[in-house]
Protein backbone atom coordinates (compact mmCIF):
# COMPACT_ATOMS: atom_id res chain seq x y z
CA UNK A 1 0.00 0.00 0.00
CA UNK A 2 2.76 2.36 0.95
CA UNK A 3 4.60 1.36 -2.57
CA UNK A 4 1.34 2.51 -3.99
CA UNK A 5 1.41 5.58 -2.55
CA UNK A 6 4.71 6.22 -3.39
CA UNK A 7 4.40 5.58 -7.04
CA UNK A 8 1.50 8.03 -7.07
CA UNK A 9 3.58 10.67 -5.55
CA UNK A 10 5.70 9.95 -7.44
CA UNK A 11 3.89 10.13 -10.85
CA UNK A 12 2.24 13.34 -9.60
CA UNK A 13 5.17 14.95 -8.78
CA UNK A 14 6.81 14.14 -11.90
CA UNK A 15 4.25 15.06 -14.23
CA UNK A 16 4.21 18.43 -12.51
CA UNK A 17 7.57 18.64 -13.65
CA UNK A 18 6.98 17.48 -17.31
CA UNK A 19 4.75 20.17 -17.57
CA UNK A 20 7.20 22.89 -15.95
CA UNK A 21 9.54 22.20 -18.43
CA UNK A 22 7.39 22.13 -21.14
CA UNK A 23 6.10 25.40 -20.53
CA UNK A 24 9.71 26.79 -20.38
CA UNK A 25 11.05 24.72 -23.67
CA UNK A 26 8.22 26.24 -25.61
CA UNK A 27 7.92 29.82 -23.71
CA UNK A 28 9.82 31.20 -26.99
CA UNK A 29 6.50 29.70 -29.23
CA UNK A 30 3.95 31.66 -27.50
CA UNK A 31 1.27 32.74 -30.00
CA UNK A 32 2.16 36.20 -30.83
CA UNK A 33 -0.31 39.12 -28.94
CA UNK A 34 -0.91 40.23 -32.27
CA UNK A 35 -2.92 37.18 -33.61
CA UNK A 36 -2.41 33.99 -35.40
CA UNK A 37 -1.32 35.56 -38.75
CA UNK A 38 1.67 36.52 -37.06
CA UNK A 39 5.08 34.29 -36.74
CA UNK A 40 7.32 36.54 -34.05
CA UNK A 41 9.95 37.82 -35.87
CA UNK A 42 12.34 35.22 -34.25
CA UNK A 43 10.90 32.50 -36.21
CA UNK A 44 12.30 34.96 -39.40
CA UNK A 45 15.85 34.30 -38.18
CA UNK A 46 16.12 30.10 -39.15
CA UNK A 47 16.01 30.75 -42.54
CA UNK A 48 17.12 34.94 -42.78
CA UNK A 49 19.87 34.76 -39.90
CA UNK A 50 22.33 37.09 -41.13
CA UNK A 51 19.45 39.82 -42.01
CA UNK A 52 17.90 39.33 -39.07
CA UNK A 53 21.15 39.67 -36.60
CA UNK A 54 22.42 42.54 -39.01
CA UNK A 55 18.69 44.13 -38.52
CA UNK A 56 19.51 43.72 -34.67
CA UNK A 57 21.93 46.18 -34.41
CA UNK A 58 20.17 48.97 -36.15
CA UNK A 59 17.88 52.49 -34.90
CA UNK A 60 14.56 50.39 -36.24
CA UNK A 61 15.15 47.61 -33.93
CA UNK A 62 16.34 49.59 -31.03
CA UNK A 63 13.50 52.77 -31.36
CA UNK A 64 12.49 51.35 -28.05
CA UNK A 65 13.97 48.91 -25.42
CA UNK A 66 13.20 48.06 -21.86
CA UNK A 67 15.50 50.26 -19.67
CA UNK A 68 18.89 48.27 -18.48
CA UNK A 69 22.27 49.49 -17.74
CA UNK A 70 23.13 48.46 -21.84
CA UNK A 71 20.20 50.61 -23.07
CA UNK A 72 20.91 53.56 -20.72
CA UNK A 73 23.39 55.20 -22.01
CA UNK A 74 23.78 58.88 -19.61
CA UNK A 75 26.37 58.63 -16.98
CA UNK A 76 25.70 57.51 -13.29
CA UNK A 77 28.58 58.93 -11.90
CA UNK A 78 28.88 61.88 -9.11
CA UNK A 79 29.17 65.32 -10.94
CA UNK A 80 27.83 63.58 -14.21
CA UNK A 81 24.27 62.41 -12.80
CA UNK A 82 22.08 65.81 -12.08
CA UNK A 83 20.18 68.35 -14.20
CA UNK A 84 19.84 71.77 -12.77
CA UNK A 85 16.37 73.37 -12.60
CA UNK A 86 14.88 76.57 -11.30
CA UNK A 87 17.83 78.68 -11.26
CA UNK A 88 20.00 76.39 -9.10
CA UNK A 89 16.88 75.52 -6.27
CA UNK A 90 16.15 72.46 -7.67
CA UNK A 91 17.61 69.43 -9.45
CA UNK A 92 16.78 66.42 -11.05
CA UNK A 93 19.31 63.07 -9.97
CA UNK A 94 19.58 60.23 -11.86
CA UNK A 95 20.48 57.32 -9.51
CA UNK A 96 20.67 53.23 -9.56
CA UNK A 97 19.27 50.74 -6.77
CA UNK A 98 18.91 47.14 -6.60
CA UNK A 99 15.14 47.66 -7.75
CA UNK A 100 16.06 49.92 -10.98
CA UNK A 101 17.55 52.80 -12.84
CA UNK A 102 15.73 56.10 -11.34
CA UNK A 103 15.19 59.83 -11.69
CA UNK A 104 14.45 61.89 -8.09
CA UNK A 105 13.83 65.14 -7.97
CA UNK A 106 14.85 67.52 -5.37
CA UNK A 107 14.12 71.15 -4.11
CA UNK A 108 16.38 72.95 -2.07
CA UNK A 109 17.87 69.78 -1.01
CA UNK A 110 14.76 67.72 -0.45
CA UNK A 111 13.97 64.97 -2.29
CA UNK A 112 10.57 64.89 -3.44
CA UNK A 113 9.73 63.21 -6.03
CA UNK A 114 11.30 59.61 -7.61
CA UNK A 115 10.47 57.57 -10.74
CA UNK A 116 12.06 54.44 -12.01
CA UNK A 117 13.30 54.40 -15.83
CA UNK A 118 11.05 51.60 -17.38
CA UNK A 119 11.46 51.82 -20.97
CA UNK A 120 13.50 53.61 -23.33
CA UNK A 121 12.35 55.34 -26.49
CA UNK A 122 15.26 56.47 -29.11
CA UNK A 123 18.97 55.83 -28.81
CA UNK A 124 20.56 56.78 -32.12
CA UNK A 125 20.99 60.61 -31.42
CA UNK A 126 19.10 61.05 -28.26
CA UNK A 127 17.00 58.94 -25.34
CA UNK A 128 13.74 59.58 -23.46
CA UNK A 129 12.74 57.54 -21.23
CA UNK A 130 9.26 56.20 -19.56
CA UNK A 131 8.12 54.77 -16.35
CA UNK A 132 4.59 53.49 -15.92
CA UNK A 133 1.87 54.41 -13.39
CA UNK A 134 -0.45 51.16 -13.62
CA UNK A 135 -1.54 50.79 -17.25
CA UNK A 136 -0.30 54.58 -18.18
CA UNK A 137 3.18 55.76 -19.36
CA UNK A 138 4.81 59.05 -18.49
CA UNK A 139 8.09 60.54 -19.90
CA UNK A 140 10.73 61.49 -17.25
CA UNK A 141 12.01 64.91 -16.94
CA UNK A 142 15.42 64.21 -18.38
CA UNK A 143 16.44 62.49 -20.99
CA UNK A 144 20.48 61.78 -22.74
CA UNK A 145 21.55 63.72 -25.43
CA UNK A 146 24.61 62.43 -27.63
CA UNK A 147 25.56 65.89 -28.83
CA UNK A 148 25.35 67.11 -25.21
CA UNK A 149 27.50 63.81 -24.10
CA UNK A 150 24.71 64.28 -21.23
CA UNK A 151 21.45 64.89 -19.77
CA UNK A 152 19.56 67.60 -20.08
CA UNK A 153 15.73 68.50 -19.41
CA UNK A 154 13.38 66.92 -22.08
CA UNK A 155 11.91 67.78 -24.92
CA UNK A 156 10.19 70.86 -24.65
CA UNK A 157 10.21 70.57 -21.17
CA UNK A 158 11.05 74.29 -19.42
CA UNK A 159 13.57 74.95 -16.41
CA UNK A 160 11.08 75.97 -13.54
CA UNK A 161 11.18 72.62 -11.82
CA UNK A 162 10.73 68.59 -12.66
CA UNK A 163 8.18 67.55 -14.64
CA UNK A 164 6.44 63.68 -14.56
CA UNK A 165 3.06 64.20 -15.62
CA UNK A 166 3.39 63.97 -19.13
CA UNK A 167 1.78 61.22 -20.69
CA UNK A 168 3.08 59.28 -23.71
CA UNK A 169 0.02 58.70 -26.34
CA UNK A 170 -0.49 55.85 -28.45
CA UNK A 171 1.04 57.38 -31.21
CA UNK A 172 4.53 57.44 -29.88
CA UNK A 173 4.19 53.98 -29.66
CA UNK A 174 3.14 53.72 -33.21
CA UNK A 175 6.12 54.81 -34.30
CA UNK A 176 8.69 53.42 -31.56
CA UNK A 177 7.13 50.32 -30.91
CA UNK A 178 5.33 47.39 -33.21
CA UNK A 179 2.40 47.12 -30.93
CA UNK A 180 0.90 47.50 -27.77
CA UNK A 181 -2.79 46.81 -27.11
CA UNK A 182 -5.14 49.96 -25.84
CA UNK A 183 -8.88 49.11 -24.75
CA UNK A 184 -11.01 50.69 -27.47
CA UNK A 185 -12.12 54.27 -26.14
CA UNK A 186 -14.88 56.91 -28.28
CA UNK A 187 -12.61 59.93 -29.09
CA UNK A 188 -12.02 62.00 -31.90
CA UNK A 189 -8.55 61.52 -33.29
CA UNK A 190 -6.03 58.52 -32.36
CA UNK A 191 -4.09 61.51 -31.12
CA UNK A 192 -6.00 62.57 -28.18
CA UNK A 193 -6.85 58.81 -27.02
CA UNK A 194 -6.81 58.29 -23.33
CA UNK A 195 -3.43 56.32 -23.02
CA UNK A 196 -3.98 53.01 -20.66
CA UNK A 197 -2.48 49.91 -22.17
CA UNK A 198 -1.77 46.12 -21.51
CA UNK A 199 2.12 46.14 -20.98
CA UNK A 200 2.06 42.54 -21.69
CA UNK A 201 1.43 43.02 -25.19
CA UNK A 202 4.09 45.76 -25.70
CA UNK A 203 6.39 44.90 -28.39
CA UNK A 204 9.57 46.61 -28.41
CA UNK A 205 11.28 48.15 -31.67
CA UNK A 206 10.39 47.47 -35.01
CA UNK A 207 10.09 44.04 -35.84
CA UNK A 208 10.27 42.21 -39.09
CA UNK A 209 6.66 41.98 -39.47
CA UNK A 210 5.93 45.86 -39.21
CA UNK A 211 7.42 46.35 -42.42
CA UNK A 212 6.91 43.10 -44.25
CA UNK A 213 3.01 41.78 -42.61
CA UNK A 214 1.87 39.10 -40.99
CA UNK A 215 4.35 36.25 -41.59
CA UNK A 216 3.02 33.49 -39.94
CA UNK A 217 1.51 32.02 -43.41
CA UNK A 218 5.41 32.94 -45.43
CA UNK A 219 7.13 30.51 -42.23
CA UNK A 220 5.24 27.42 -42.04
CA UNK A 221 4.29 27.44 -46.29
CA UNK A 222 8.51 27.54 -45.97
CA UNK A 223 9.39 24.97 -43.40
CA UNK A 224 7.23 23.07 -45.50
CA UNK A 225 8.39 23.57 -48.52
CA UNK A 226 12.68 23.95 -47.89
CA UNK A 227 13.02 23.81 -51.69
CA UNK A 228 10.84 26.68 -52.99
CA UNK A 229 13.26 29.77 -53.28
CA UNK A 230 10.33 32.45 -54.16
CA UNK A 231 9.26 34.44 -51.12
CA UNK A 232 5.64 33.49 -50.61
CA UNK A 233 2.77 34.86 -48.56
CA UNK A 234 5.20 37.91 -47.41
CA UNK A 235 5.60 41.38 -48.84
CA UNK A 236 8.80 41.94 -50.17
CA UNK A 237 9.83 45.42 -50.64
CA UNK A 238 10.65 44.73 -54.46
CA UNK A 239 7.16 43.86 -55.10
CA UNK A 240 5.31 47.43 -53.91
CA UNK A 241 4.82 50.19 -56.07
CA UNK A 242 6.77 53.36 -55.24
CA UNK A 243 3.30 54.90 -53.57
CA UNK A 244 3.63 51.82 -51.66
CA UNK A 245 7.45 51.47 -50.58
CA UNK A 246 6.77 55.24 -49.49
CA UNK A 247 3.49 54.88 -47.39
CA UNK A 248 5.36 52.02 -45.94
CA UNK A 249 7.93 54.28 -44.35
CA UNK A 250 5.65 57.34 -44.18
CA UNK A 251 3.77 55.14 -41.17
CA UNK A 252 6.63 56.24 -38.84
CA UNK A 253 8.81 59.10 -41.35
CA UNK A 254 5.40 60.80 -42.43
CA UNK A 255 5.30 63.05 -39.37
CA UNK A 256 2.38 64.02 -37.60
CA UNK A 257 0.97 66.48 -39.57
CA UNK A 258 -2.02 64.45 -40.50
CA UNK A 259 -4.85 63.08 -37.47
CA UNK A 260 -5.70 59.73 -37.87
CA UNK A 261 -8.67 58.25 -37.58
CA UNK A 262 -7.57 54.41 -36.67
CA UNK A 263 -4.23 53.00 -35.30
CA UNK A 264 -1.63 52.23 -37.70
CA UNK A 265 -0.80 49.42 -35.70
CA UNK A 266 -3.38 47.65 -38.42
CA UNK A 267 -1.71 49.14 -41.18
CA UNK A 268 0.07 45.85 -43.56
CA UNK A 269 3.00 46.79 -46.20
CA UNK A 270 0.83 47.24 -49.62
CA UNK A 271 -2.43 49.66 -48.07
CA UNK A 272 -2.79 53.13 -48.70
CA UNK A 273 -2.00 54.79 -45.74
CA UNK A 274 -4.88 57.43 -46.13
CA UNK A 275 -7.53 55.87 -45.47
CA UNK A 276 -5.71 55.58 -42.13
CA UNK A 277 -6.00 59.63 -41.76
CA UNK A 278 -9.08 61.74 -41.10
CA UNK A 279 -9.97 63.28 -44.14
CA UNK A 280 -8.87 66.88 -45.71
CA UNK A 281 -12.11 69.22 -47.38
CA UNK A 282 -9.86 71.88 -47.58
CA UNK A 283 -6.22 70.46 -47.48
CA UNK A 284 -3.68 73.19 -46.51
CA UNK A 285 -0.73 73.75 -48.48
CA UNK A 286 2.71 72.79 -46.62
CA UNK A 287 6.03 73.57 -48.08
CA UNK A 288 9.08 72.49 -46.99
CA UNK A 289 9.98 75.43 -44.55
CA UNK A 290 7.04 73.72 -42.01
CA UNK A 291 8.26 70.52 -41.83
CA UNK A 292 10.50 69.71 -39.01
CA UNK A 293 13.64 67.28 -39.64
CA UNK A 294 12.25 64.87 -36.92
CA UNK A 295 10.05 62.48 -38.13
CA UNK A 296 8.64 63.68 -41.70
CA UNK A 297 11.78 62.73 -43.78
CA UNK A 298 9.18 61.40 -46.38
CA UNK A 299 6.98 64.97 -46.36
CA UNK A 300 10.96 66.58 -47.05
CA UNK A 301 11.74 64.32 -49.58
CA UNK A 302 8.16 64.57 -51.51
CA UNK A 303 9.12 68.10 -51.39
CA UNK A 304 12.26 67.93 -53.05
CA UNK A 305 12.63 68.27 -57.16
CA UNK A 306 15.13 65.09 -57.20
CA UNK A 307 12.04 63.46 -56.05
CA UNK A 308 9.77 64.58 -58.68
CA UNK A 309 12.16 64.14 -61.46
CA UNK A 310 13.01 60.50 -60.67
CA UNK A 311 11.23 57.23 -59.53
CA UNK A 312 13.28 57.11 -56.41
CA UNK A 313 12.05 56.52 -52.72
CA UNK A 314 13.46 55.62 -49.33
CA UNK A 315 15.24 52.65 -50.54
CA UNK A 316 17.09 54.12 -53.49
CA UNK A 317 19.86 55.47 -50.21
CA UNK A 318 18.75 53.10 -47.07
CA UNK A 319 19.37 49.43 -46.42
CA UNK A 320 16.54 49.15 -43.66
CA UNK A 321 18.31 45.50 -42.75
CA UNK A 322 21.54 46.99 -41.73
CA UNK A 323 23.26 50.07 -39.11
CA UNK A 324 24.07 52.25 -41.92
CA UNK A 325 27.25 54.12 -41.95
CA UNK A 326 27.78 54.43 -45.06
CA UNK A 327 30.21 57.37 -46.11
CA UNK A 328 29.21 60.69 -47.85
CA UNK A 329 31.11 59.86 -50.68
CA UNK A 330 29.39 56.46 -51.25
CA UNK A 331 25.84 58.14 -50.88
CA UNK A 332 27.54 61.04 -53.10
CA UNK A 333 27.82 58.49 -55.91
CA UNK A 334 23.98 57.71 -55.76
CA UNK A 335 23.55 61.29 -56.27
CA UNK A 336 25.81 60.85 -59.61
CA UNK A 337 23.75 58.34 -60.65
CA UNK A 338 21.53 60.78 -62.11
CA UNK A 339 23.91 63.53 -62.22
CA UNK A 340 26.51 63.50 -64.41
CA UNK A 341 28.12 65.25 -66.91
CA UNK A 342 26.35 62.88 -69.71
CA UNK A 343 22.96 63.83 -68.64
CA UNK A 344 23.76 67.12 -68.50
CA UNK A 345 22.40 68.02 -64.80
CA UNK A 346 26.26 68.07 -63.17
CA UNK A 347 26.89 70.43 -60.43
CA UNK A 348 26.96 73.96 -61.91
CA UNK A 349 29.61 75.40 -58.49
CA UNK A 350 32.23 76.83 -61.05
CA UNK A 351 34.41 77.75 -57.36
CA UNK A 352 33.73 73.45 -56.22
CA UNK A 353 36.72 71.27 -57.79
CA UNK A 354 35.37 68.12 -58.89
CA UNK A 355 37.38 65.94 -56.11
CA UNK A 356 35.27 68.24 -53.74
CA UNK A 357 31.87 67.73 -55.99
CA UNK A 358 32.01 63.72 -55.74
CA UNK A 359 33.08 63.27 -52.25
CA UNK A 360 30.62 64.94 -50.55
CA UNK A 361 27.22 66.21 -52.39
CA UNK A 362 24.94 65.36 -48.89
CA UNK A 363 26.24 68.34 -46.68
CA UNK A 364 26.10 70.54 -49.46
CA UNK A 365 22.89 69.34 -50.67
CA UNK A 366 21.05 67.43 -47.14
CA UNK A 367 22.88 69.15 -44.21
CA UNK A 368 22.41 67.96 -40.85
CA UNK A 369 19.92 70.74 -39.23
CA UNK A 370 18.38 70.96 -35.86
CA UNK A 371 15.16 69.82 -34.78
CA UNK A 372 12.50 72.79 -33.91
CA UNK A 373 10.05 70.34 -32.09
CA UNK A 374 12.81 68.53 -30.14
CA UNK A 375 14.71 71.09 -27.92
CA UNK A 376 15.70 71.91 -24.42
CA UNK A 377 15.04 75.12 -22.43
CA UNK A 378 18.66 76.41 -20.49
CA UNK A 379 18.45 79.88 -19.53
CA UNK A 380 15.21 80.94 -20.78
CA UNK A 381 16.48 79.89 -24.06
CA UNK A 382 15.89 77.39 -26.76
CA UNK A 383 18.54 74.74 -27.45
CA UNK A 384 18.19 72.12 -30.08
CA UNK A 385 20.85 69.53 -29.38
CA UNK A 386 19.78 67.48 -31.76
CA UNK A 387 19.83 67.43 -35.28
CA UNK A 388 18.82 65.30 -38.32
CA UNK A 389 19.89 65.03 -42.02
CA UNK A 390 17.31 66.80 -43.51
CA UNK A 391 16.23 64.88 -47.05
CA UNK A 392 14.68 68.62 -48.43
CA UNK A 393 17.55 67.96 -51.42
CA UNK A 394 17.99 71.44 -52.67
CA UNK A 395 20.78 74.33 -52.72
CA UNK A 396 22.09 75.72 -49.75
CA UNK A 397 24.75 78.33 -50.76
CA UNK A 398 25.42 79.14 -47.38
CA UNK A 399 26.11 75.50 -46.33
CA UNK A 400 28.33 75.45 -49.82
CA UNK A 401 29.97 78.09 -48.67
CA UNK A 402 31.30 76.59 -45.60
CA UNK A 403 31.62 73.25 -46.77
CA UNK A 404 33.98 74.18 -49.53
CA UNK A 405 35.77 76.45 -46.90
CA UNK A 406 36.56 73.18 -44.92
CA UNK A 407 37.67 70.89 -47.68
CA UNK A 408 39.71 73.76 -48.86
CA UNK A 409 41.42 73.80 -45.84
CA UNK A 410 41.56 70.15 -45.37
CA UNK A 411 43.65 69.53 -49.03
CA UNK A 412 45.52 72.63 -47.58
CA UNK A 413 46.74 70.93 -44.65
CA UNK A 414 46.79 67.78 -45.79
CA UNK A 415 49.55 69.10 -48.95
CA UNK A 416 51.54 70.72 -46.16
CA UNK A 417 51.91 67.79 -43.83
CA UNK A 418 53.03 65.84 -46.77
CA UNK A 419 56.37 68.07 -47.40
C-alpha cells in the first residue's frame, strides 16, 4: 500500500515537472499578442539569420527597449548624474538601486519626487525615457543627449522645476514600438486617445513583421516547402509600387501632420496609408519650410525636385536591414547616378573642384539641421541639441559656402603635412 502511494507521488510529482519544463522549452512559441497571422519575428531568423542579426543592431530595432544598464546610455557617476532646474533651487538626480535605474527630484535639497526608468524610447541621437503608473506611461524629466555627451531636461520641457506628468500617447508607440494593445475608447482623433495599455502586449522596436506583414503564413508554407526559393505569402519590398514602398515608411517618417482616424498598428506593407488619416475638405498647403527634420523625412523628400524628377524613394539610399554608416562619398555616388556630366544636370559650383563635388554632395545638398520640435530650455532659451539630415535635397549656398571652406582647408593641410 505504501509502494502505492509512493508511485503516485511519485507520478504526480513528476508530471508536474513534465509540464514545468514544457512550458519553459516552448515559452519562446507563445502565440504572438498580435494574432495567429503573425510568426514573431524570431521564427524569421532560421532561414534569414544574417538579415535578421544585421537588422539587430540597427535604430529600427532599437526605437524602443526596456530600460537596463546596456540601453541607458547617460552617466551615473557623481558630478555627471544631475540636471539643474529653477535657477539652481532644484535638481533632477539620476540614480541606480537594486530595484532599478531612477530619476528623483529635489528642491532645495529635499527629495521629493522619484520615478524608475522603465522603458526607453530612441537611442541613435538622443534617449527619453518612460516609467509606468499602472496601465499609463509618463516621460521622465530628463532624458540623454549624444551631442550634449549628457542629460539635459526633455523635450520641450522648461527649467522651472521637474516635470512627470506627461503622458506618452499611443502614437509614440506607433512609431517606436510594433504594438501594444489599448482598450477601445470613443474619441475624436487617435491623437488625443486616453493612453492606458496592456504592458504585456508591448512589443519593443520594429520588428520584421511591421514592415513586411503578418508572416506566420510565409514561415510554415517555408518549413514546408525547404526547396521553394520564391518568397511566398510575405511582402517583399521589391514587389510594392513606389506609392507603396513610401506609405510604408511614411507610417513612422510621415510626421504628424495628418490626425488619424484608426491605429496604424493595423496598417500591412501594400495599403494606402490614407484611409488611415481623417480626411482633408480643404487640405492646406505645406512647403518644406514647415516641416520639421524629426520624423517627416518622407513629407521633405516629396518636397524635393530630385524626387519629382526620378522614380526614387526611401530605398534608393537606405538598407533598412543593416546600421548604416555608409560614407558621404558612397551616398555622393547615388547622387551621380543621375547627375553627371552625360545627362547634362552636373553640379553647376564653377568655385567646387570636382574631387570636392564627388566626395561629398549630402552636406552641401542634405545638411544635418536641428530639430524645432525637439529642444531643451537652459536659460530661458531654446537649445536644439539634436539634429537630423534633412532629405529637403535642394541648394544651400550658405552650407556650400562653408563646406567648400573646410575641404579647402583640409587639401591645404593635408599638402603641407606631406612636405
Amino acid at each position: 500500500m505504501k509502494n502505492k502511494r509512493l508511485w503516485l507521488l511519485l507520478l504526480i510529482f513528476g508530471g508536474g515537472l513534465i509540464v514545468i519544463f514544457s512550458q519553459c522549452l516552448n515559452a519562446g512559441d507563445k502565440p504572438d499578442v498580435r494574432g495567429g497571422e503573425y510568426a514573431g519575428s524570431k521564427k524569421c531568423m532560421k532561414c534569414h539569420e544574417d538579415v535578421y542579426r544585421s537588422y539587430l543592431l540597427t535604430a529600427h530595432y532599437r526605437s524602443s527597449q526596456r530600460a537596463a544598464d546596456s540601453t541607458v546610455h547617460g552617466s551615473f557617476e557623481h558630478g555627471h548624474d544631475s540636471v539643474t532646474f529653477d535657477n539652481g533651487n532644484a535638481s533632477l538626480v539620476v540614480n541606480k538601486r537594486i530595484s532599478g535605474m531612477y530619476q528623483a527630484a529635489y528642491k532645495k535639497g529635499k527629495k521629493y519626487r522619484s520615478e524608475r526608468f522603465d522603458m526607453v524610447f530612441g537611442g541613435n541621437k538622443a534617449e527619453s525615457y518612460v516609467y509606468w503608473k499602472g496601465t499609463k506611461p509618463y516621460e521622465l524629466p530628463v532624458s540623454y543627449y549624444k551631442s550634449l555627451h549628457g542629460w539635459a531636461n526633455s523635450p520641450g520641457y522648461d527649467t522651472r522645476l521637474p516635470y512627470f506628468e506627461r503622458e506618452v500617447t499611443q502614437r509614440c508607440f506607433e512609431c517606436h514600438a510594433s504594438y501594444v494593445r489599448q482598450p477601445a475608447i470613443a474619441v475624436n482623433t487617435m491623437q488625443n486617445r486616453d493612453a492606458g495599455f496592456d504592458t504585456a502586449t508591448l512589443i519593443y522596436g520594429i520588428d520584421c513583421e511591421r514592415c513586411h506583414g503578418p508572416g506566420a503564413n510565409h514561415v510554415n508554407f517555408h518549413l514546408a516547402n525547404p526547396g521553394e526559393k520564391v518568397a511566398r505569402y510575405i511582402t517583399t519590398y521589391k514587389s510594392l509600387s513606389r506609392k507603396q514602398r513610401l506609405d510604408d515608411c511614411a507610417v513612422c517618417h510621415g510626421g504628424n501632420k495628418d490626425e488619424l482616424q484608426t491605429s496604424t498598428f493595423n496598417f500591412k506593407p501594400g495599403e494606402d496609408l490614407a484611409r488611415f488619416k481623417m480626411p482633408r475638405f480643404l487640405p492646406k498647403p505645406i512647403s518644406a519650410a514647415d516641416i520639421d527634420v524629426h520624423g517627416d523625412q518622407n513629407g521633405l523628400l516629396a518636397a524635393s525636385k530630385c524626387f519629382m524628377m526620378s522614380n526614387m524613394d526611401c530605398g534608393t539610399c537606405h538598407n533598412a536591414h543593416k546600421k548604416e554608416k555608409v560614407s558621404l562619398t558612397a551616398y555622393s555616388q547615388k547622387c551621380m547616378n543621375c547627375h553627371n556630366d552625360a545627362s547634362h544636370n552636373f553640379c553647376t559650383n564653377k568655385a567646387a573642384s570636382a574631387a570636392f563635388i564627388k566626395s561629398n554632395c549630402i552636406d552641401c545638398h542634405m545638411p544635418s539641421t536641428p530639430s524645432k520640435i525637439i529642444y531643451v530650455v537652459a536659460g530661458g532659451q531654446k537649445i536644439s541639441p539634436y539634429s537630423v539630415r534633412t532629405h529637403y535635397i535642394t541648394i544651400y549656398p550658405e552650407e556650400s559656402k562653408k563646406q567648400l571652406m573646410a575641404f579647402v582647408s583640409k587639401m591645404k593641410t593635408a599638402a603641407e603635412s606631406s612636405h
